[in-house]
PDB file of N, CA and C in Angstrom:
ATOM      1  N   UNK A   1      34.969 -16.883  -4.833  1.00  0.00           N
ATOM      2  CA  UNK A   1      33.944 -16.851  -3.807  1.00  0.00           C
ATOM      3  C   UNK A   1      32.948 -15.721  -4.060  1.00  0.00           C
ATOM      4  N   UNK A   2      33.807 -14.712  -4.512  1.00  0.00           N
ATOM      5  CA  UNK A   2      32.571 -13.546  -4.964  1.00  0.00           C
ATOM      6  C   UNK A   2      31.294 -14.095  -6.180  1.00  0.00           C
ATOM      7  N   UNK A   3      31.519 -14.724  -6.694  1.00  0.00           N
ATOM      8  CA  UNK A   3      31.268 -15.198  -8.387  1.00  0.00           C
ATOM      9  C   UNK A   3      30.068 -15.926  -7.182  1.00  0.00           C
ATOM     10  N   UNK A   4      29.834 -17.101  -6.576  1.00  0.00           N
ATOM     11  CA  UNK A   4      29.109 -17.488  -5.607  1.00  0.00           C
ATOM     12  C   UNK A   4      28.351 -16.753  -4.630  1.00  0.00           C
ATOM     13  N   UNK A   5      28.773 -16.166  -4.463  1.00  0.00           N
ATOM     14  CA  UNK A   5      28.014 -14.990  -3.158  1.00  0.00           C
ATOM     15  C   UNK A   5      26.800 -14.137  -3.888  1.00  0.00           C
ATOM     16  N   UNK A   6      26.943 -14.133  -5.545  1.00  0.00           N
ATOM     17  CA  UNK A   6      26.190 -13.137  -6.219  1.00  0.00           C
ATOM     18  C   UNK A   6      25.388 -14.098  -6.818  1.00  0.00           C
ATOM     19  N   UNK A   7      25.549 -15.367  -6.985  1.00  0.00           N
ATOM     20  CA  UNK A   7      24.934 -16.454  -7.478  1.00  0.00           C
ATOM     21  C   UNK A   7      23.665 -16.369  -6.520  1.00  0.00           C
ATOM     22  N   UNK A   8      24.336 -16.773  -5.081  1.00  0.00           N
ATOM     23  CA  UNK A   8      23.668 -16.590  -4.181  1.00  0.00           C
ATOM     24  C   UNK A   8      22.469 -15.876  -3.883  1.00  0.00           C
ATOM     25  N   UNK A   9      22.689 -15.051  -4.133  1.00  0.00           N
ATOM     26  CA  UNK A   9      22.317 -13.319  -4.162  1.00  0.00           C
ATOM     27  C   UNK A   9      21.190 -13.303  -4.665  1.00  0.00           C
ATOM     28  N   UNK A  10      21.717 -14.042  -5.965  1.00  0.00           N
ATOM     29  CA  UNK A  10      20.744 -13.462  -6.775  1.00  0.00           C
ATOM     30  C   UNK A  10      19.703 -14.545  -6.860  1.00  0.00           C
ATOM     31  N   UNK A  11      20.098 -15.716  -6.463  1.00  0.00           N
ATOM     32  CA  UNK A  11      18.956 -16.680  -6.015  1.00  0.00           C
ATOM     33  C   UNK A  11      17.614 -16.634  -5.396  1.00  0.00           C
ATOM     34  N   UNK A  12      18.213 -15.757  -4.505  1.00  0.00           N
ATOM     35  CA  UNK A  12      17.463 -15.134  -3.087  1.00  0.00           C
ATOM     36  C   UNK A  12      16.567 -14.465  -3.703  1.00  0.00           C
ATOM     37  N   UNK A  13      17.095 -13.479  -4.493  1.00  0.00           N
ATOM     38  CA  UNK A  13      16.802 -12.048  -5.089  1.00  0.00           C
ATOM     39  C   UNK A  13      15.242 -12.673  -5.742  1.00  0.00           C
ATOM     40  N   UNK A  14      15.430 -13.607  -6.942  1.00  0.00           N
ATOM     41  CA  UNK A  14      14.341 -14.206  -7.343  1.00  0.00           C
ATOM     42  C   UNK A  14      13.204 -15.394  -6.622  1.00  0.00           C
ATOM     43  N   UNK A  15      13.593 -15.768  -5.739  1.00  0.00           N
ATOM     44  CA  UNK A  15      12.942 -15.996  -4.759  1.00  0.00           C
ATOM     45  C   UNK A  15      11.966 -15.469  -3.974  1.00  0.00           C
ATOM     46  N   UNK A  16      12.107 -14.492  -3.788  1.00  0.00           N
ATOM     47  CA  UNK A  16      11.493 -13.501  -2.930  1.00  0.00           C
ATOM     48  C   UNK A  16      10.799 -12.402  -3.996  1.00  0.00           C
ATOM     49  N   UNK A  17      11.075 -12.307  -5.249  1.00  0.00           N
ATOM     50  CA  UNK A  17      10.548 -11.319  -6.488  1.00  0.00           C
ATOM     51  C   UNK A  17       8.751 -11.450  -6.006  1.00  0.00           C
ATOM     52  N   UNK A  18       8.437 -10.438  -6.097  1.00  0.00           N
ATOM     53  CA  UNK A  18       7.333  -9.762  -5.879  1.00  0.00           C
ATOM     54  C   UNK A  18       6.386 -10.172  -4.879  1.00  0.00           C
ATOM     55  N   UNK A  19       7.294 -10.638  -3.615  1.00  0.00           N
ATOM     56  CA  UNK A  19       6.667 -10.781  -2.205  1.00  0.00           C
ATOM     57  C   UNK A  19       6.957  -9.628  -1.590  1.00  0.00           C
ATOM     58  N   UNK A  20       7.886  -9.055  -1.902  1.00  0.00           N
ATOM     59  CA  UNK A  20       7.835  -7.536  -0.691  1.00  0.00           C
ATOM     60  C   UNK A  20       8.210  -6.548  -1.282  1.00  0.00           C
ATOM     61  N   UNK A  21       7.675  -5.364  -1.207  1.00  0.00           N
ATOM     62  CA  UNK A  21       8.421  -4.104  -1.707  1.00  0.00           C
ATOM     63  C   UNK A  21       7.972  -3.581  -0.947  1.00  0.00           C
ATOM     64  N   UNK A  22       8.495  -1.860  -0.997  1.00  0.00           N
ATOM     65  CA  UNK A  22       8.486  -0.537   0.131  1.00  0.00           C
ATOM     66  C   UNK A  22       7.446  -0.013   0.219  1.00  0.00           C
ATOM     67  N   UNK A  23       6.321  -0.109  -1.097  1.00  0.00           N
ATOM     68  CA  UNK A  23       5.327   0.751  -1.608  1.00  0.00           C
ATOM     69  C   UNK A  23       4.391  -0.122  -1.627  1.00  0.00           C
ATOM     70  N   UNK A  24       2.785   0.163  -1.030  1.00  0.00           N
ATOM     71  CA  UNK A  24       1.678  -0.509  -0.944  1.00  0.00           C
ATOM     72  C   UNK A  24       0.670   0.052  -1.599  1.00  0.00           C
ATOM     73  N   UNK A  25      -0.578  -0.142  -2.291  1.00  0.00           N
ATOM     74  CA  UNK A  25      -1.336   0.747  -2.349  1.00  0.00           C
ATOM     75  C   UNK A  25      -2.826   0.152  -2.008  1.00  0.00           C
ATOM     76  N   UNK A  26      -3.598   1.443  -2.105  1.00  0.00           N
ATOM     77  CA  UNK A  26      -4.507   0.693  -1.595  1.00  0.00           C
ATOM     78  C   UNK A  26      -5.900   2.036  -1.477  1.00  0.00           C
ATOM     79  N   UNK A  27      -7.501   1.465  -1.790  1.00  0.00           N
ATOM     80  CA  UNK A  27      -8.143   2.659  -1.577  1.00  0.00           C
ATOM     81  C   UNK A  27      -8.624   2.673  -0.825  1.00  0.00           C
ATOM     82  N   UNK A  28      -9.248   3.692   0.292  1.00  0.00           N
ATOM     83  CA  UNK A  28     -10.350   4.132   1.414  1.00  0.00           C
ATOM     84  C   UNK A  28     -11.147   4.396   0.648  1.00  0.00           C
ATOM     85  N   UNK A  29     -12.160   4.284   1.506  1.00  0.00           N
ATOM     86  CA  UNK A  29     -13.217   4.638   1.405  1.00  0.00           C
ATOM     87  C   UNK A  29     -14.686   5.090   2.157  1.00  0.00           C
ATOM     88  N   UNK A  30     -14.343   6.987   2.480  1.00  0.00           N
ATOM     89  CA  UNK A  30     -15.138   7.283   3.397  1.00  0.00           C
ATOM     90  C   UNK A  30     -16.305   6.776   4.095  1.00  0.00           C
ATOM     91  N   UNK A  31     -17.169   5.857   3.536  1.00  0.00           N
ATOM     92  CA  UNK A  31     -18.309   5.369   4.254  1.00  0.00           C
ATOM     93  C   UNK A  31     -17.874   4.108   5.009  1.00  0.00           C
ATOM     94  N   UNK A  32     -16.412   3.558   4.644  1.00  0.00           N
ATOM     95  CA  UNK A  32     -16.068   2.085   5.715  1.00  0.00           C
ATOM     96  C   UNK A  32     -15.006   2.473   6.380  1.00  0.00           C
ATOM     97  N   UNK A  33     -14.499   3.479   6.272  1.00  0.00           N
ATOM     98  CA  UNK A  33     -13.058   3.876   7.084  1.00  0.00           C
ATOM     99  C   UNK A  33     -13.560   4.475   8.277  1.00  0.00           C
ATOM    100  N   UNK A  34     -12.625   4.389   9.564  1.00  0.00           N
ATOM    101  CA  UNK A  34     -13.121   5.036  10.817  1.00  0.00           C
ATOM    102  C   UNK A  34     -12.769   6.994  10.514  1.00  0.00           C
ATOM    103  N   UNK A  35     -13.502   7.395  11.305  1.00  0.00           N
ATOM    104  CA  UNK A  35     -13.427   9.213  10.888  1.00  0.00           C
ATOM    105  C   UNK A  35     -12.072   9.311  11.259  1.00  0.00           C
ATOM    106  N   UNK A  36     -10.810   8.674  12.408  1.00  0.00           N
ATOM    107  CA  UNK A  36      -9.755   9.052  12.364  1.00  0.00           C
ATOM    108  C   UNK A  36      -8.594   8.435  11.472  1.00  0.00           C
ATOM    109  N   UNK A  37      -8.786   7.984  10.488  1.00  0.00           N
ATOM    110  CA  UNK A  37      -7.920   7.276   9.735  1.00  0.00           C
ATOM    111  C   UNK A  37      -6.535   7.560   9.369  1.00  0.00           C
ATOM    112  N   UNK A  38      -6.750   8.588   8.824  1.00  0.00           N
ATOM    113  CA  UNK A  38      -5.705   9.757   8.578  1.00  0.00           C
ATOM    114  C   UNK A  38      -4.548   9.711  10.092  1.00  0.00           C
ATOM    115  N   UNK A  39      -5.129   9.976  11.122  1.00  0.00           N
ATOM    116  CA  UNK A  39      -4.424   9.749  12.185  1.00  0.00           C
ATOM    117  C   UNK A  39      -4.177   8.190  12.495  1.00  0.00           C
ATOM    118  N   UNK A  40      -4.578   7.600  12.448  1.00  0.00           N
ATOM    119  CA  UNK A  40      -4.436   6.067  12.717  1.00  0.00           C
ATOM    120  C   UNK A  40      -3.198   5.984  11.484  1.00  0.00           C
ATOM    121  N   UNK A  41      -2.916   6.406  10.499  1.00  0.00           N
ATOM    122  CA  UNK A  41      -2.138   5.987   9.493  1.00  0.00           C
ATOM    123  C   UNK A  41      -0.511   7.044  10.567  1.00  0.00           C
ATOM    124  N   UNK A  42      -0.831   8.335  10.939  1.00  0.00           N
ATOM    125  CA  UNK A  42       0.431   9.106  11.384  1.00  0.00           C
ATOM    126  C   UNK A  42       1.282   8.116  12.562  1.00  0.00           C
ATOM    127  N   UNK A  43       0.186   7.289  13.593  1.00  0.00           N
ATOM    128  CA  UNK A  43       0.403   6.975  14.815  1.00  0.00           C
ATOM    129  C   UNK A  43       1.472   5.802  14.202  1.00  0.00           C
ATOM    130  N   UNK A  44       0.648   5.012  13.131  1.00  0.00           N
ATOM    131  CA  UNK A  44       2.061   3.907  12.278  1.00  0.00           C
ATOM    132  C   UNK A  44       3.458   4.315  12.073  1.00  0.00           C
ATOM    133  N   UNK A  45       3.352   5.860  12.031  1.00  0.00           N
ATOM    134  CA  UNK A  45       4.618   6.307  11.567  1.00  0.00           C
ATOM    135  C   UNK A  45       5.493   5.334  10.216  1.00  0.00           C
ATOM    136  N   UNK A  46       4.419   5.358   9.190  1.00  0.00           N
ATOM    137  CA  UNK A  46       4.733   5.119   7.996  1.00  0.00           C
ATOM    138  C   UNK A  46       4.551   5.984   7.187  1.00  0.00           C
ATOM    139  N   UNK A  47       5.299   6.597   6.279  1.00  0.00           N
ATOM    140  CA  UNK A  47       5.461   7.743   5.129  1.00  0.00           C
ATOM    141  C   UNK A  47       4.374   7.328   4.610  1.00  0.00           C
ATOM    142  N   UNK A  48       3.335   8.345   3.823  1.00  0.00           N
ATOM    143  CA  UNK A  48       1.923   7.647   2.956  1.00  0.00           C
ATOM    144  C   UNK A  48       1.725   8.891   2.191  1.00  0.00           C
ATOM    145  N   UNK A  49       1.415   8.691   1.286  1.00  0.00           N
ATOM    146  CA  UNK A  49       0.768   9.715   0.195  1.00  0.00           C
ATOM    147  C   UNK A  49      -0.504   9.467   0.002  1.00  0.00           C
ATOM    148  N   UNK A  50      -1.552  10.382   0.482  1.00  0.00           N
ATOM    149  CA  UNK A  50      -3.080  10.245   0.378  1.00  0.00           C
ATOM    150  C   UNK A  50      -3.333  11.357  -0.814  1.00  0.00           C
ATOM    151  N   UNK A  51      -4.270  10.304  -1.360  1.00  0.00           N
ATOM    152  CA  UNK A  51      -4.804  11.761  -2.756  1.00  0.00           C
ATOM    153  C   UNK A  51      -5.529  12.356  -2.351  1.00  0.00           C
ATOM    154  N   UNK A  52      -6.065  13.323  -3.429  1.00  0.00           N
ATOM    155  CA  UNK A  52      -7.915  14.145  -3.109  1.00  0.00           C
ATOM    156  C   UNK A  52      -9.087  13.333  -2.870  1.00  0.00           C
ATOM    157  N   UNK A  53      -9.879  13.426  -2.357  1.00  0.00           N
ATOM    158  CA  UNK A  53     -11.003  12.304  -2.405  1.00  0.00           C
ATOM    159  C   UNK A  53     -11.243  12.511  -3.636  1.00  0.00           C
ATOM    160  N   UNK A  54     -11.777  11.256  -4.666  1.00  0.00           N
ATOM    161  CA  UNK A  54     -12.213  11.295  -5.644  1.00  0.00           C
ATOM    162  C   UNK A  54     -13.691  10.981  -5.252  1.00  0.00           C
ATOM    163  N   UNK A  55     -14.415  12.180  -5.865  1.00  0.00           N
ATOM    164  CA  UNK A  55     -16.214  11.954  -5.491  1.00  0.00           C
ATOM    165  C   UNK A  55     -16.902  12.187  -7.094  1.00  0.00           C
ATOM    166  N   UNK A  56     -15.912  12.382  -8.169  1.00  0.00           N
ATOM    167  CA  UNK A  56     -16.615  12.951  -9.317  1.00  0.00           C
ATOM    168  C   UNK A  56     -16.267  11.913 -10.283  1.00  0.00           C
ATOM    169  N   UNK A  57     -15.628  10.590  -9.718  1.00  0.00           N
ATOM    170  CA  UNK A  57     -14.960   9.252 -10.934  1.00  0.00           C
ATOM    171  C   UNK A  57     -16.288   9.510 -11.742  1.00  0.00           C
ATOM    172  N   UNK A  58     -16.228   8.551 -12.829  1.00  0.00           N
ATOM    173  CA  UNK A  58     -17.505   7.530 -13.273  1.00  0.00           C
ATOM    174  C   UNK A  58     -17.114   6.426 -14.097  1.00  0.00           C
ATOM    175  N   UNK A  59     -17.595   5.650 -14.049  1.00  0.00           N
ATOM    176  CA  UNK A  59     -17.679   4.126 -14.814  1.00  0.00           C
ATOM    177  C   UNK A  59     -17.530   4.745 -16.219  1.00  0.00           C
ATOM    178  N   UNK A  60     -17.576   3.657 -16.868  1.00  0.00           N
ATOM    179  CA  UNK A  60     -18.013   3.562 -18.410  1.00  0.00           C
ATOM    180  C   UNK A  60     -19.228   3.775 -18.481  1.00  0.00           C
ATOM    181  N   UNK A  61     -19.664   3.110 -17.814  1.00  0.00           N
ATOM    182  CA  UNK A  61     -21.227   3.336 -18.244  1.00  0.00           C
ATOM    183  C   UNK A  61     -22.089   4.344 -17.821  1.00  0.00           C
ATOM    184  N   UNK A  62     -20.864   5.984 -17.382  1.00  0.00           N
ATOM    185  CA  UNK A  62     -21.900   6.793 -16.726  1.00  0.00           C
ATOM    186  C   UNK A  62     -21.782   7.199 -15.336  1.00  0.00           C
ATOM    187  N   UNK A  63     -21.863   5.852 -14.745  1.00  0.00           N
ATOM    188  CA  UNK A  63     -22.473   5.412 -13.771  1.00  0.00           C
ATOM    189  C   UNK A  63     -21.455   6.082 -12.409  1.00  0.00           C
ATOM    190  N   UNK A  64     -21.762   6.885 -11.453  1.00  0.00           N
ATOM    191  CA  UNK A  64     -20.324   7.754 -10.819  1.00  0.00           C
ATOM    192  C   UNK A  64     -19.815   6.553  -9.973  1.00  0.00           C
ATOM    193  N   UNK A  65     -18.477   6.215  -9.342  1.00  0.00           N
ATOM    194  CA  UNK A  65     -17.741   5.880  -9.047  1.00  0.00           C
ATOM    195  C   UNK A  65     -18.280   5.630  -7.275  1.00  0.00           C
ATOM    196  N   UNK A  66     -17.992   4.796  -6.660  1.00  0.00           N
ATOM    197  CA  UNK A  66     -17.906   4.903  -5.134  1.00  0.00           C
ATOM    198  C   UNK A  66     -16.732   5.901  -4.486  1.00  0.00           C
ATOM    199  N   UNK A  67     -16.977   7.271  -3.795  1.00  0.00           N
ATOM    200  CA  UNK A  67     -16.160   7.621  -3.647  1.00  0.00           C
ATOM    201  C   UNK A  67     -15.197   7.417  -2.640  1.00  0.00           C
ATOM    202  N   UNK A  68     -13.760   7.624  -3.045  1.00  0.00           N
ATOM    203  CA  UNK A  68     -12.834   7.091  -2.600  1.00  0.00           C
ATOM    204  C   UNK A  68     -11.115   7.669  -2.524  1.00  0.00           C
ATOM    205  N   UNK A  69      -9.921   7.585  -1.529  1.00  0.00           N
ATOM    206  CA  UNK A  69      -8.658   8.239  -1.581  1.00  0.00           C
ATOM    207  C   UNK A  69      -7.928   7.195  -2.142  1.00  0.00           C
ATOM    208  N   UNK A  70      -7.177   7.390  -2.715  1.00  0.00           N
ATOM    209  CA  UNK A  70      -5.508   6.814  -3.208  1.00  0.00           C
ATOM    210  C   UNK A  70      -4.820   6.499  -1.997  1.00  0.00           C
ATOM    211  N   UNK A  71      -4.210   5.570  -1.134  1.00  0.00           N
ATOM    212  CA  UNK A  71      -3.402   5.926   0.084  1.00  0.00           C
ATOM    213  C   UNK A  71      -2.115   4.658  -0.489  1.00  0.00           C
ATOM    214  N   UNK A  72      -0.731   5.484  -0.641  1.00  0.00           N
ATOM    215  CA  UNK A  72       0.478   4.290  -1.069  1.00  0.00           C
ATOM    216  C   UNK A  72       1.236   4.500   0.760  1.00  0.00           C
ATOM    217  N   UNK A  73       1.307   3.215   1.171  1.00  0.00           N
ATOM    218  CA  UNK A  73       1.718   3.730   2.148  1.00  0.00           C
ATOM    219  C   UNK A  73       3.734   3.304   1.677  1.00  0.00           C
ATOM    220  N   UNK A  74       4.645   4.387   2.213  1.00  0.00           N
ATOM    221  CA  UNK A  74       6.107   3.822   2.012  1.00  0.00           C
ATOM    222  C   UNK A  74       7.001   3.282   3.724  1.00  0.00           C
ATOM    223  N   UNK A  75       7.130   2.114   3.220  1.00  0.00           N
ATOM    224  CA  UNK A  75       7.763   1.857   3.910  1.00  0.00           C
ATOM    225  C   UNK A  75       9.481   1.905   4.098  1.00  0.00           C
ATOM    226  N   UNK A  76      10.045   1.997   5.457  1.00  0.00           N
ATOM    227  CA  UNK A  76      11.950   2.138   4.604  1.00  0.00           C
ATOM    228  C   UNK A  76      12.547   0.983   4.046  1.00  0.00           C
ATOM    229  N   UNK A  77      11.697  -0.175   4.333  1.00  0.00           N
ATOM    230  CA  UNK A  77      12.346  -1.434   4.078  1.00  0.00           C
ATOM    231  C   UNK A  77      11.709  -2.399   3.231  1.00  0.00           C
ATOM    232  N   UNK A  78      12.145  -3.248   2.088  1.00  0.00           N
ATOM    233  CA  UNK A  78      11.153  -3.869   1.645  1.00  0.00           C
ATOM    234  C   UNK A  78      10.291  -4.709   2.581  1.00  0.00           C
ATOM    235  N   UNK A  79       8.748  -5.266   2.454  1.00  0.00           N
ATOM    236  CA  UNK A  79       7.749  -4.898   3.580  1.00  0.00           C
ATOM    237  C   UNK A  79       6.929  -6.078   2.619  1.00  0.00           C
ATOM    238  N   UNK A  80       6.468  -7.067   3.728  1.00  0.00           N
ATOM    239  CA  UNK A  80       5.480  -8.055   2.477  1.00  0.00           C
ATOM    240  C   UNK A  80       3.947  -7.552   2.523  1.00  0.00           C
ATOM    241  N   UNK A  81       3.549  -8.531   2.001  1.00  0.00           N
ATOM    242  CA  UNK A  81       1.919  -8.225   1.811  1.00  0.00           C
ATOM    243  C   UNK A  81       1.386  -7.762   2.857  1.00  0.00           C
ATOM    244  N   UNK A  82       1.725  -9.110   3.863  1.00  0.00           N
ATOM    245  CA  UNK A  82       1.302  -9.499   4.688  1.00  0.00           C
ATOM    246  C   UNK A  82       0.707  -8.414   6.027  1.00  0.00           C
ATOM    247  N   UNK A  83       2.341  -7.645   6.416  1.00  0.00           N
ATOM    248  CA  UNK A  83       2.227  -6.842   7.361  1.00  0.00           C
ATOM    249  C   UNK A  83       1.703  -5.267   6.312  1.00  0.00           C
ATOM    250  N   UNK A  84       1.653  -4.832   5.211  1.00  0.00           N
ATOM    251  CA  UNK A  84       1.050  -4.043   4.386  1.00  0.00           C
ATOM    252  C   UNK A  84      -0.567  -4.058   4.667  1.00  0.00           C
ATOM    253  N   UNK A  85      -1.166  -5.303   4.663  1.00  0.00           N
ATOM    254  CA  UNK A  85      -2.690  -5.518   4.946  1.00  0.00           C
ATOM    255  C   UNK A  85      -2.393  -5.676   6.577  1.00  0.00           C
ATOM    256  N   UNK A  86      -1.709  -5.435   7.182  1.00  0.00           N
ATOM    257  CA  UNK A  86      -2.097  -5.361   8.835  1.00  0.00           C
ATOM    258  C   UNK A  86      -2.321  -3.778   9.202  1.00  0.00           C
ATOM    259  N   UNK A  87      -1.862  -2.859   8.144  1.00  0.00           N
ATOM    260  CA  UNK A  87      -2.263  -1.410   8.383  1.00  0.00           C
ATOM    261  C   UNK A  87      -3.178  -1.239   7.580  1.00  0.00           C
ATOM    262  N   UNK A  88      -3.350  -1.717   6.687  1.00  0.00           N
ATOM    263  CA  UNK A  88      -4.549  -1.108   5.694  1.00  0.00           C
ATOM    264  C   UNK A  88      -5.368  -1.681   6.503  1.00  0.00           C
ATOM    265  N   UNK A  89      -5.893  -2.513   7.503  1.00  0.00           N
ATOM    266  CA  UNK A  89      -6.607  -3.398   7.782  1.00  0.00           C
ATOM    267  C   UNK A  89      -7.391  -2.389   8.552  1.00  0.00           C
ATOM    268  N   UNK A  90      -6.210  -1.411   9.581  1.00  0.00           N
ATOM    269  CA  UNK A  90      -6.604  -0.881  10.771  1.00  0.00           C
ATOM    270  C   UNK A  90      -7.718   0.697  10.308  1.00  0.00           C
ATOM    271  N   UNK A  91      -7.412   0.812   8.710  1.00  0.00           N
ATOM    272  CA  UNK A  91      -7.748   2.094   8.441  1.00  0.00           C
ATOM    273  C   UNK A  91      -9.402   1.613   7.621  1.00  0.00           C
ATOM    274  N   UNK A  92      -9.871  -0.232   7.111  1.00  0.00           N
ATOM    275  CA  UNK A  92     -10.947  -0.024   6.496  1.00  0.00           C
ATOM    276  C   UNK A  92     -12.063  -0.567   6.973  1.00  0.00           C
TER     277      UNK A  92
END
Protein backbone atom coordinates (compact mmCIF):
# COMPACT_ATOMS: atom_id res chain seq x y z
CA UNK A 1 0.00 0.00 0.00
CA UNK A 2 2.92 2.28 0.64
CA UNK A 3 4.45 1.46 -2.98
CA UNK A 4 0.75 3.10 -4.11
CA UNK A 5 0.40 5.96 -1.84
CA UNK A 6 3.85 7.31 -3.39
CA UNK A 7 2.65 6.40 -6.84
CA UNK A 8 -0.04 8.47 -5.84
CA UNK A 9 1.96 11.10 -4.57
CA UNK A 10 3.81 11.47 -6.97
CA UNK A 11 1.10 11.70 -9.56
CA UNK A 12 -0.26 14.61 -7.85
CA UNK A 13 3.22 15.92 -7.40
CA UNK A 14 3.47 16.21 -11.35
CA UNK A 15 0.27 17.39 -11.84
CA UNK A 16 0.37 20.34 -10.12
CA UNK A 17 4.46 20.95 -11.24
CA UNK A 18 4.82 24.52 -11.76
CA UNK A 19 1.31 25.81 -10.76
CA UNK A 20 2.26 26.84 -7.26
CA UNK A 21 5.25 27.61 -5.36
CA UNK A 22 6.09 29.80 -2.11
CA UNK A 23 8.10 32.43 -4.04
CA UNK A 24 6.61 35.07 -6.52
CA UNK A 25 8.35 37.67 -8.21
CA UNK A 26 7.58 40.51 -9.62
CA UNK A 27 8.64 44.42 -10.45
CA UNK A 28 7.17 47.90 -9.15
CA UNK A 29 7.36 50.49 -10.46
CA UNK A 30 7.40 53.95 -8.82
CA UNK A 31 5.38 55.96 -11.33
CA UNK A 32 2.27 53.08 -11.30
CA UNK A 33 2.50 51.88 -7.75
CA UNK A 34 0.35 53.69 -5.03
CA UNK A 35 2.93 55.89 -2.57
CA UNK A 36 1.87 53.28 0.20
CA UNK A 37 2.86 50.08 -1.29
CA UNK A 38 5.43 49.02 0.86
CA UNK A 39 2.70 49.15 3.55
CA UNK A 40 -0.05 47.63 1.55
CA UNK A 41 2.50 44.64 1.04
CA UNK A 42 3.14 44.59 5.45
CA UNK A 43 -0.86 44.75 5.99
CA UNK A 44 -0.77 41.14 3.64
CA UNK A 45 1.43 39.91 6.18
CA UNK A 46 3.43 38.09 3.56
CA UNK A 47 7.35 37.76 4.04
CA UNK A 48 8.79 39.92 0.80
CA UNK A 49 12.18 40.92 -0.07
CA UNK A 50 12.19 44.39 -1.82
CA UNK A 51 15.49 45.48 -3.56
CA UNK A 52 17.12 49.03 -4.03
CA UNK A 53 15.26 50.96 -6.53
CA UNK A 54 17.07 50.42 -9.60
CA UNK A 55 17.17 54.08 -11.37
CA UNK A 56 20.74 53.61 -13.06
CA UNK A 57 19.72 50.01 -15.30
CA UNK A 58 20.31 50.54 -19.08
CA UNK A 59 19.33 48.61 -22.13
CA UNK A 60 21.73 47.44 -24.63
CA UNK A 61 21.31 50.04 -26.49
CA UNK A 62 22.30 52.69 -23.90
CA UNK A 63 19.11 53.49 -23.47
CA UNK A 64 18.42 53.77 -19.20
CA UNK A 65 15.99 51.36 -17.94
CA UNK A 66 12.34 52.33 -16.50
CA UNK A 67 13.01 52.64 -13.02
CA UNK A 68 12.02 50.00 -10.90
CA UNK A 69 12.16 47.42 -7.28
CA UNK A 70 12.66 43.63 -7.27
CA UNK A 71 9.66 42.57 -4.84
CA UNK A 72 9.70 38.23 -4.29
CA UNK A 73 6.92 38.01 -2.19
CA UNK A 74 7.29 34.39 0.27
CA UNK A 75 4.66 32.74 1.03
CA UNK A 76 4.50 29.65 3.94
CA UNK A 77 2.66 27.50 1.66
CA UNK A 78 2.94 26.56 -1.85
CA UNK A 79 0.63 29.53 -3.35
CA UNK A 80 -0.63 29.58 -7.19
CA UNK A 81 -0.39 32.22 -9.67
CA UNK A 82 -3.45 33.08 -9.24
CA UNK A 83 -3.78 34.42 -5.61
CA UNK A 84 0.23 35.71 -6.16
CA UNK A 85 -1.32 38.29 -8.88
CA UNK A 86 -4.19 39.16 -6.33
CA UNK A 87 -1.34 40.97 -4.22
CA UNK A 88 0.82 42.11 -6.79
CA UNK A 89 -2.35 43.43 -8.24
CA UNK A 90 -3.06 45.57 -5.04
CA UNK A 91 0.57 47.12 -5.11
CA UNK A 92 0.58 48.14 -9.29
Amino acid sequence: MATNSKTTQKKADAKRAGKRARAWTAMVYPDSAPENWQEILREQLIECLISPLHDKDVLPTGEPKKAHWHVVLSFKNPTTFAKACEVFTEIK
